[in-house]
PDB file of N, CA and C in Angstrom:
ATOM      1  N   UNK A   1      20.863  -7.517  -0.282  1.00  0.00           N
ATOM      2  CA  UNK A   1      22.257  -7.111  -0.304  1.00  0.00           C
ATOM      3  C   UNK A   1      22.691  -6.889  -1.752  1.00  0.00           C
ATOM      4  N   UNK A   2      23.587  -5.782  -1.829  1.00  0.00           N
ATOM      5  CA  UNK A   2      24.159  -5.891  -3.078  1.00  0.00           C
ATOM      6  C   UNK A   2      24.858  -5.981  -3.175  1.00  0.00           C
ATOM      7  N   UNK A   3      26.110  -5.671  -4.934  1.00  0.00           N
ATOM      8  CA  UNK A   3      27.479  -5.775  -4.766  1.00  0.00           C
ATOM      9  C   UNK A   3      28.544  -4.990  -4.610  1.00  0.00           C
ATOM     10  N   UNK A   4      28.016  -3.496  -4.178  1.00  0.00           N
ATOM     11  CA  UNK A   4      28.210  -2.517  -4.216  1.00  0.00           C
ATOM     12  C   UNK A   4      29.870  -2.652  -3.473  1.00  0.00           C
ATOM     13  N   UNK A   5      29.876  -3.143  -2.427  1.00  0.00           N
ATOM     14  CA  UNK A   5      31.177  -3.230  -1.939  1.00  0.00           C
ATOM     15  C   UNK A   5      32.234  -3.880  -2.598  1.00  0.00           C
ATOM     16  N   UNK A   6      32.021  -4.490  -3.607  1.00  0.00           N
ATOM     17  CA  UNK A   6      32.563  -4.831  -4.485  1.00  0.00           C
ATOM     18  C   UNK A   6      33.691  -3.532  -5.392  1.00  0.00           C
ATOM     19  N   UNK A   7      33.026  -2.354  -5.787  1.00  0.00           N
ATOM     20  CA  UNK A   7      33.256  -1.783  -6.995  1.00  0.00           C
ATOM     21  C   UNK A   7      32.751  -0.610  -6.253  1.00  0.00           C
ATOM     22  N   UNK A   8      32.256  -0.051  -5.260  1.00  0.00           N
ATOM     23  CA  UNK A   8      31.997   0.768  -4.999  1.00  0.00           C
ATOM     24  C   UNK A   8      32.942   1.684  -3.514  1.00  0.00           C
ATOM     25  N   UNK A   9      33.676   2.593  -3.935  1.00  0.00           N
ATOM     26  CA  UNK A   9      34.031   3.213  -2.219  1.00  0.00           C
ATOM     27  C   UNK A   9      33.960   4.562  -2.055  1.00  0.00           C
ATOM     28  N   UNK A  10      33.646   5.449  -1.030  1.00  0.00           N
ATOM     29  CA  UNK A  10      32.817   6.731  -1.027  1.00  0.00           C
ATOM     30  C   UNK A  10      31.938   6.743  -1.953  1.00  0.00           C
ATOM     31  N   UNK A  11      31.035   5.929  -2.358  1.00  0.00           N
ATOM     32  CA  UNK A  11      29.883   6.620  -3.589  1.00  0.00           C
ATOM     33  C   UNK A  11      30.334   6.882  -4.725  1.00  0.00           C
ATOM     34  N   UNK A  12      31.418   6.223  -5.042  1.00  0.00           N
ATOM     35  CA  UNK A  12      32.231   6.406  -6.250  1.00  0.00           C
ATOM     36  C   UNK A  12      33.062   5.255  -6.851  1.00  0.00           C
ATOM     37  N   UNK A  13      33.185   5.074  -8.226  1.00  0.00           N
ATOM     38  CA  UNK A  13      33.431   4.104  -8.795  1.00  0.00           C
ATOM     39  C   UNK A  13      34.781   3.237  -8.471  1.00  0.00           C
ATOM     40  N   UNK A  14      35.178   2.069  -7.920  1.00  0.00           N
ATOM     41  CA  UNK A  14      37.050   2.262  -7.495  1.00  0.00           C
ATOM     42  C   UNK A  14      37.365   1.573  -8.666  1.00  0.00           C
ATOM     43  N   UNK A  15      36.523   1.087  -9.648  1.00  0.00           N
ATOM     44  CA  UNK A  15      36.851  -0.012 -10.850  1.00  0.00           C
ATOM     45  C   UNK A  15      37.663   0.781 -12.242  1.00  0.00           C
ATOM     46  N   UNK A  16      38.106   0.221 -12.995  1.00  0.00           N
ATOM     47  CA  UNK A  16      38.577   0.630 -14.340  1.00  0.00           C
ATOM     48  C   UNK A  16      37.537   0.228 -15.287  1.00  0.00           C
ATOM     49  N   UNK A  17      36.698  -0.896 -14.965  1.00  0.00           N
ATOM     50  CA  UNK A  17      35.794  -1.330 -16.121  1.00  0.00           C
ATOM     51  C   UNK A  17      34.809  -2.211 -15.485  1.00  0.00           C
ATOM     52  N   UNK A  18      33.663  -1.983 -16.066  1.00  0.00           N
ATOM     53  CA  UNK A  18      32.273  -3.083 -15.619  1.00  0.00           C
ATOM     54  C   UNK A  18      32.094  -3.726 -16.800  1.00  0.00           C
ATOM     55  N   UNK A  19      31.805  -4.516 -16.705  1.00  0.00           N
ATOM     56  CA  UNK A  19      30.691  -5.679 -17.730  1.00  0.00           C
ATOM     57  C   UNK A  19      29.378  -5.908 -17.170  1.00  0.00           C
ATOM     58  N   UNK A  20      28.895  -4.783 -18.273  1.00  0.00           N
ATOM     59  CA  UNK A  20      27.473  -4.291 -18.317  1.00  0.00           C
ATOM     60  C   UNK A  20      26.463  -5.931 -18.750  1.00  0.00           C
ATOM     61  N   UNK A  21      25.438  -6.274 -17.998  1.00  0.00           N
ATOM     62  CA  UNK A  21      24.612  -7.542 -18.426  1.00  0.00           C
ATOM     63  C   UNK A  21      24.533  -7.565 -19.655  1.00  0.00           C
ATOM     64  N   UNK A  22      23.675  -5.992 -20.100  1.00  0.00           N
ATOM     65  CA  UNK A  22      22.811  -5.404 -21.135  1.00  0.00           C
ATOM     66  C   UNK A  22      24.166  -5.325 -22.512  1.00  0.00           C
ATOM     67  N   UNK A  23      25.304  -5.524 -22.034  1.00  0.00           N
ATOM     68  CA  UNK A  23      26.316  -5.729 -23.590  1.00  0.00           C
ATOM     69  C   UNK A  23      27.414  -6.986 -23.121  1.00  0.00           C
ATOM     70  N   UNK A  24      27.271  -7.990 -22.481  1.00  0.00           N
ATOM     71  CA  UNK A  24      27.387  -8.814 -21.899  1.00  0.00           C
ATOM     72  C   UNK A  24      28.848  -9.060 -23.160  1.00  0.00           C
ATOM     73  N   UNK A  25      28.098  -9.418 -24.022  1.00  0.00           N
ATOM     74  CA  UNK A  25      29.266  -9.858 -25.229  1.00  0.00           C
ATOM     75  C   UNK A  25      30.328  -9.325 -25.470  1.00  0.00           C
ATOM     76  N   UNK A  26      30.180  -7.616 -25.822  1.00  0.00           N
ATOM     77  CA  UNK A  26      31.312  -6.650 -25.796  1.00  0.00           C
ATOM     78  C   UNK A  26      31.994  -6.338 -25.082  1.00  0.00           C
ATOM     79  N   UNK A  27      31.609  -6.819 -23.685  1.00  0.00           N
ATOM     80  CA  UNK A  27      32.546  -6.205 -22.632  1.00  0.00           C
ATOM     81  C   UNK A  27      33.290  -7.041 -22.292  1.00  0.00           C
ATOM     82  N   UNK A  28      32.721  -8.707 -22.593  1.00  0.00           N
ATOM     83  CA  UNK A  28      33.316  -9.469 -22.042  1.00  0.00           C
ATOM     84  C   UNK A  28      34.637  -9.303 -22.949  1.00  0.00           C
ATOM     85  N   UNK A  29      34.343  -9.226 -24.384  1.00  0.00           N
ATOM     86  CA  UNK A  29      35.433  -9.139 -25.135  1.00  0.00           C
ATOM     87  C   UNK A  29      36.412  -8.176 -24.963  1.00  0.00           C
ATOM     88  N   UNK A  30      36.154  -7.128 -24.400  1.00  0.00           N
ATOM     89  CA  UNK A  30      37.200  -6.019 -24.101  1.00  0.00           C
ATOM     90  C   UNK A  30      37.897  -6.368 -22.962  1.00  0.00           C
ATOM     91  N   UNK A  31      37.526  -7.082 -21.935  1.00  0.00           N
ATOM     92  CA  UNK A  31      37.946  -7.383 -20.859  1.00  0.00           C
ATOM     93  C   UNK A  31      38.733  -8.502 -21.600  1.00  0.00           C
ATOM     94  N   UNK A  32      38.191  -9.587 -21.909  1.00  0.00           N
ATOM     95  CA  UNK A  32      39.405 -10.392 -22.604  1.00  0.00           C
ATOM     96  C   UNK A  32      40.398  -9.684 -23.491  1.00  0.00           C
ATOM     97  N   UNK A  33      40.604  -8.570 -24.136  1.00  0.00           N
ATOM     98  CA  UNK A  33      41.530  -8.708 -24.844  1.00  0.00           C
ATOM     99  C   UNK A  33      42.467  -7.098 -23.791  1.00  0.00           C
ATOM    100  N   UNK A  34      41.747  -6.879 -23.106  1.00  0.00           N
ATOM    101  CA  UNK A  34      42.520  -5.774 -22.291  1.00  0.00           C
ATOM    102  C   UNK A  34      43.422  -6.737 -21.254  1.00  0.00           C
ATOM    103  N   UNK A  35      43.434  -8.212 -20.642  1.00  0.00           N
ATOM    104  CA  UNK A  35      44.007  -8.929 -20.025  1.00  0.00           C
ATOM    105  C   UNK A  35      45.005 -10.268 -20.840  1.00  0.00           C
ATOM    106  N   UNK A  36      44.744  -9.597 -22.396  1.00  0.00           N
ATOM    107  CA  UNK A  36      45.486 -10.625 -23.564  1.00  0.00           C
ATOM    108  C   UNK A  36      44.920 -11.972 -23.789  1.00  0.00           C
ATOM    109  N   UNK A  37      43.894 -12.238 -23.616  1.00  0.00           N
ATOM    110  CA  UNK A  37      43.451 -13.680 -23.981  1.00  0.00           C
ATOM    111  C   UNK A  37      42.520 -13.470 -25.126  1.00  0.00           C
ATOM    112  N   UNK A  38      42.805 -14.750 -26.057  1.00  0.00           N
ATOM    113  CA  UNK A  38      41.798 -14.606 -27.318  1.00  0.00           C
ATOM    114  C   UNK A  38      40.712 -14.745 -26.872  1.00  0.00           C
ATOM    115  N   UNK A  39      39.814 -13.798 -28.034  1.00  0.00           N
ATOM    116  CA  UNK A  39      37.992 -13.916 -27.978  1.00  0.00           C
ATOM    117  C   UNK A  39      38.070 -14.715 -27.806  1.00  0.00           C
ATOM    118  N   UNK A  40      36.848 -15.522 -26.572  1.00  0.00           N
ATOM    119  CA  UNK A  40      36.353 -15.930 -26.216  1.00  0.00           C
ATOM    120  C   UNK A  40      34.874 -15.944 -26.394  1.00  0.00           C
ATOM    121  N   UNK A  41      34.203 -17.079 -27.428  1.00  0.00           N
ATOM    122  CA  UNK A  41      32.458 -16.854 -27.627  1.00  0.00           C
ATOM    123  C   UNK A  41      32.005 -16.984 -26.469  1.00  0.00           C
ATOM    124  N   UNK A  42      31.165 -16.545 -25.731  1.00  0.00           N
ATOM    125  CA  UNK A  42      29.997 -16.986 -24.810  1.00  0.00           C
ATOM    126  C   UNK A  42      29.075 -17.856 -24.921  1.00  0.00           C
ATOM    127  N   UNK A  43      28.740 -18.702 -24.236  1.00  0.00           N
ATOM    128  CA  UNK A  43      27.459 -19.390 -24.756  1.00  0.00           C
ATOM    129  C   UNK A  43      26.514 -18.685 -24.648  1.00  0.00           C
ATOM    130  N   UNK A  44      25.324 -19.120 -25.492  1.00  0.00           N
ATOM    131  CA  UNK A  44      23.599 -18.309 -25.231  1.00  0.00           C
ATOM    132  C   UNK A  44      22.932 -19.383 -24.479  1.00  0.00           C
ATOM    133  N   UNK A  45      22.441 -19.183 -23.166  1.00  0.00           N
ATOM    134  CA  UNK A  45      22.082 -20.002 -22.305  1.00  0.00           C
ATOM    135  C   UNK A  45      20.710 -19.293 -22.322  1.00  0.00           C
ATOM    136  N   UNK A  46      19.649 -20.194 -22.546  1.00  0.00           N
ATOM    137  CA  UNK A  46      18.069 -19.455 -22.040  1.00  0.00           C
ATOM    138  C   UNK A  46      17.743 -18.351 -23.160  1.00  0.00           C
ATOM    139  N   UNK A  47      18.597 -18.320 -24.125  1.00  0.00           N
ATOM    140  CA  UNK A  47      18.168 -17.035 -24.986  1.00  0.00           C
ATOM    141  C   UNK A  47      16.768 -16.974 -25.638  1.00  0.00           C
ATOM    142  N   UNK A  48      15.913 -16.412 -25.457  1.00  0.00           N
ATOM    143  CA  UNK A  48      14.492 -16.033 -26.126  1.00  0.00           C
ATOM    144  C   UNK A  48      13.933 -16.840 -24.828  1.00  0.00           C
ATOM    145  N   UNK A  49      14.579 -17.237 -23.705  1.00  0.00           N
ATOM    146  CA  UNK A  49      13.069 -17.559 -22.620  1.00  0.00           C
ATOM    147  C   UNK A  49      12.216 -16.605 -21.861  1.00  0.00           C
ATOM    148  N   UNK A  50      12.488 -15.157 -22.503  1.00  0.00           N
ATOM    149  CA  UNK A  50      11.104 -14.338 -22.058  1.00  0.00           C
ATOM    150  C   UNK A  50      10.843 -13.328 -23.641  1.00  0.00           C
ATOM    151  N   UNK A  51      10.840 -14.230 -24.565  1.00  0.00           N
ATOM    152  CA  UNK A  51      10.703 -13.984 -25.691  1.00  0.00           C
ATOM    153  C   UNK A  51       9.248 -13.131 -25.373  1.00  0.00           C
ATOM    154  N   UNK A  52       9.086 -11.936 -26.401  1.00  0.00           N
ATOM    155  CA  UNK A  52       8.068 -11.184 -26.331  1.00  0.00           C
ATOM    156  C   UNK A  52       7.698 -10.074 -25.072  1.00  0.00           C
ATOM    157  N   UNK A  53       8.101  -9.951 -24.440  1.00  0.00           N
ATOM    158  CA  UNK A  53       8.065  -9.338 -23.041  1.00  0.00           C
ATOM    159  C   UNK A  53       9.277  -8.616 -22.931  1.00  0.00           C
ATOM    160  N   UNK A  54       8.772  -7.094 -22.809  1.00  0.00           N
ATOM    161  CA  UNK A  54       9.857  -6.089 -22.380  1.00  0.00           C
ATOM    162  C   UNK A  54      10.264  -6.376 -20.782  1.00  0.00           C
ATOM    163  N   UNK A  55      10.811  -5.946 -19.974  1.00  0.00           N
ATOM    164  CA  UNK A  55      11.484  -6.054 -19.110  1.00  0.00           C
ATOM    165  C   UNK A  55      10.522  -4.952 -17.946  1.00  0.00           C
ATOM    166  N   UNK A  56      10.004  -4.259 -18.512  1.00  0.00           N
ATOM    167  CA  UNK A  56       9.039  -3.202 -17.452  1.00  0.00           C
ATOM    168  C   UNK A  56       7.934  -3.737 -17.301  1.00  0.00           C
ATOM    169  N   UNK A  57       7.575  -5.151 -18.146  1.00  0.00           N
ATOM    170  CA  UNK A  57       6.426  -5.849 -17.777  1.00  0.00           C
ATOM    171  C   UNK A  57       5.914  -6.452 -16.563  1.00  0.00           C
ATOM    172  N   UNK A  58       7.266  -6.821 -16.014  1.00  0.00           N
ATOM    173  CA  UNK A  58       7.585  -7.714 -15.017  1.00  0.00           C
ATOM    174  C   UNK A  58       7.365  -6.663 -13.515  1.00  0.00           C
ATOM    175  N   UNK A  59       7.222  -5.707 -13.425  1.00  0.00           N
ATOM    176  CA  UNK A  59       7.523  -4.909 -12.539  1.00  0.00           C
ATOM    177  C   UNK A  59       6.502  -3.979 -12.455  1.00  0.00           C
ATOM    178  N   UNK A  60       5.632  -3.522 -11.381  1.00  0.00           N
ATOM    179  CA  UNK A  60       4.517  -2.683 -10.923  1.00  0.00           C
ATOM    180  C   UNK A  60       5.198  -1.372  -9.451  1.00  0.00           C
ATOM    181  N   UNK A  61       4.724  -0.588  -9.462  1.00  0.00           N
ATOM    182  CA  UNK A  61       4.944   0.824  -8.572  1.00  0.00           C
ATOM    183  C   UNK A  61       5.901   0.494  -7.517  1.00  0.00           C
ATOM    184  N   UNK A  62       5.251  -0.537  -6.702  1.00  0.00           N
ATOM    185  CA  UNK A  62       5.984  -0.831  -5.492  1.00  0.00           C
ATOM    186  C   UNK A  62       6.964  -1.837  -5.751  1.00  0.00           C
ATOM    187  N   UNK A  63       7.266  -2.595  -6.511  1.00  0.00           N
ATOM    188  CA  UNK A  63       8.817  -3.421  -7.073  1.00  0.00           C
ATOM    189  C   UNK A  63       9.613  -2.565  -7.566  1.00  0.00           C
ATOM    190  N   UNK A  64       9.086  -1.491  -8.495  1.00  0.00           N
ATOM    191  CA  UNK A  64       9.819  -0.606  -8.881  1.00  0.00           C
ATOM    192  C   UNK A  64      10.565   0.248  -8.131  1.00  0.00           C
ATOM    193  N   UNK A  65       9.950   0.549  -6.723  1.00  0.00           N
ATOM    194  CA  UNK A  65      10.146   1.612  -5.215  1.00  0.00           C
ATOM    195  C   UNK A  65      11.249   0.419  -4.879  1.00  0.00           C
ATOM    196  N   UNK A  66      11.426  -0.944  -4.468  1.00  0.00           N
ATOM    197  CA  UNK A  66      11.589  -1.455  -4.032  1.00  0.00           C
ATOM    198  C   UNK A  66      13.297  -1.677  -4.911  1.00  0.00           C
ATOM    199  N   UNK A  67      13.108  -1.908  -6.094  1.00  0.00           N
ATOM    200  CA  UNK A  67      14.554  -1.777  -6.859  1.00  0.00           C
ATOM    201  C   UNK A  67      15.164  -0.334  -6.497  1.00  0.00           C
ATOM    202  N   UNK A  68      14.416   0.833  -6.741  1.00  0.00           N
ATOM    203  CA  UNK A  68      15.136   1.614  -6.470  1.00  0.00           C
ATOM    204  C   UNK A  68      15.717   2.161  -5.372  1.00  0.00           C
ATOM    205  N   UNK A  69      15.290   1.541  -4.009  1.00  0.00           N
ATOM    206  CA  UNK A  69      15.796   1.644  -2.677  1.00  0.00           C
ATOM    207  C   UNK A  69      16.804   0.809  -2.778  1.00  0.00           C
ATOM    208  N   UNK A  70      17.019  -0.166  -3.285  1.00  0.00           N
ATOM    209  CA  UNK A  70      17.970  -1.266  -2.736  1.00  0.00           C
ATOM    210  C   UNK A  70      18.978  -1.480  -3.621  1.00  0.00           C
ATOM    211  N   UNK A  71      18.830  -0.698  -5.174  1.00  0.00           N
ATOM    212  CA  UNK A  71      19.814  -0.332  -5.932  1.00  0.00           C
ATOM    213  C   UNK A  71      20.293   1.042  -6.441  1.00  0.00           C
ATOM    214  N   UNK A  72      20.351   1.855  -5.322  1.00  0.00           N
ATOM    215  CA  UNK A  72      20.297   3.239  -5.790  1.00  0.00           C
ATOM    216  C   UNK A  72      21.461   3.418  -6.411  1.00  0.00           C
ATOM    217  N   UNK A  73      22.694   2.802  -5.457  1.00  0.00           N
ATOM    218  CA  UNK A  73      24.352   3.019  -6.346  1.00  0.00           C
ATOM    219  C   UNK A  73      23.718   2.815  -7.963  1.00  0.00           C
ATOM    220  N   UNK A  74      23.440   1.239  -8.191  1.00  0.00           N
ATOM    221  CA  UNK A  74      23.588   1.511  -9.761  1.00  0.00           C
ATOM    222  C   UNK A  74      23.075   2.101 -10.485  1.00  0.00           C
ATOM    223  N   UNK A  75      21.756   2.155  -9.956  1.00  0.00           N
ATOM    224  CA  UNK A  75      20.913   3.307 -10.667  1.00  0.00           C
ATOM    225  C   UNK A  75      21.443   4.905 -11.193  1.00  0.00           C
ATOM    226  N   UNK A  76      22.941   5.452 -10.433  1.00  0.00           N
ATOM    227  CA  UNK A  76      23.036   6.175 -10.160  1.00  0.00           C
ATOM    228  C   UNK A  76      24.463   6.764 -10.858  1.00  0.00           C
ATOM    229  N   UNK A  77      24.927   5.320 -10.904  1.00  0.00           N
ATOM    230  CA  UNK A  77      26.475   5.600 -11.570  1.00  0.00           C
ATOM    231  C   UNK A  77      26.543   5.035 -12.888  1.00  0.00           C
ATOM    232  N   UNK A  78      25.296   4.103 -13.033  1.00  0.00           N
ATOM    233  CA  UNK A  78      24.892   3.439 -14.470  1.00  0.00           C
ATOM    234  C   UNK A  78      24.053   4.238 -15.238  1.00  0.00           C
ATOM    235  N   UNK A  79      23.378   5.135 -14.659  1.00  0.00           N
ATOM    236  CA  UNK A  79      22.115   5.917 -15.819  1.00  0.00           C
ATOM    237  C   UNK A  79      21.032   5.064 -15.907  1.00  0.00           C
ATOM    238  N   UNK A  80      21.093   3.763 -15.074  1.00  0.00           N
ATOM    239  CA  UNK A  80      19.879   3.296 -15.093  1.00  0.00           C
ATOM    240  C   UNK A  80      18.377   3.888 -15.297  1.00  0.00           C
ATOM    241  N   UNK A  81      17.042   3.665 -15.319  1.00  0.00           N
ATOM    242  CA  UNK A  81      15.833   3.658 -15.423  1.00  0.00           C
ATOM    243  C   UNK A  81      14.711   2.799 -15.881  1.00  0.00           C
ATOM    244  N   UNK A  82      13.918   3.357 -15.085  1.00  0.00           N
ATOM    245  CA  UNK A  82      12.837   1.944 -15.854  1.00  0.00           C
ATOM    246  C   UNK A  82      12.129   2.717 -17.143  1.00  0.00           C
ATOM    247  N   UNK A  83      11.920   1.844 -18.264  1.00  0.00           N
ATOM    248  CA  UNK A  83      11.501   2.496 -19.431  1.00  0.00           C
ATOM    249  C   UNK A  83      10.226   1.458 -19.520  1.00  0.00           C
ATOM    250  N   UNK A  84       9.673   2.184 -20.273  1.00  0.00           N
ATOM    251  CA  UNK A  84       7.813   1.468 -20.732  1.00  0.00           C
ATOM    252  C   UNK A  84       8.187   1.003 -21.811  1.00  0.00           C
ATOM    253  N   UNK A  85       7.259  -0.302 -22.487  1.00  0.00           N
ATOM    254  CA  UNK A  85       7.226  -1.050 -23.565  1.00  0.00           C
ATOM    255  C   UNK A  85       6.948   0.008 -24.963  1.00  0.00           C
TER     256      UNK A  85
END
């Protein structure tokens, strides 16, 4: 399942703003200061626990088939892709 029903209606975006994982920090901060609350640091929880390892490591033909069936919205409205090391 995803969260698509969340943020998603006709195949199209119903949101004003996402907080992207991949800029986790910046968005959170825009979102805080677009709702008036001071920056707010984040903690770094787990940071460097897949130290050395790109992210396409983790993933072979059929996981890859398998993300892209079951996340096509984001793939789609994000510009997602899988990229090589």
């Amino acid at each position: 399942m995803t969260n698509d029903r969340f943020y998603v209606i006709d195949n199209e975006l119903c949101v004003d703003f996402i907080i992207r994982y991949e800029n986790l920090s910046g968005d959170f901060s825009e979102v805080s200061s677009r709702i008036g609350l001071d920056n707010i640091d984040l903690p770094h929880l787990k940071s460097g626990f897949r130290k050395g390892y790109h992210y396409s490591a983790y993933y072979n033909e059929q996981s890859k088939s398998v993300v892209a069936d079951r996340h096509s919205n984001d793939i789609r409205l994000f510009g997602y892709r899988f990229e090589s090391e």
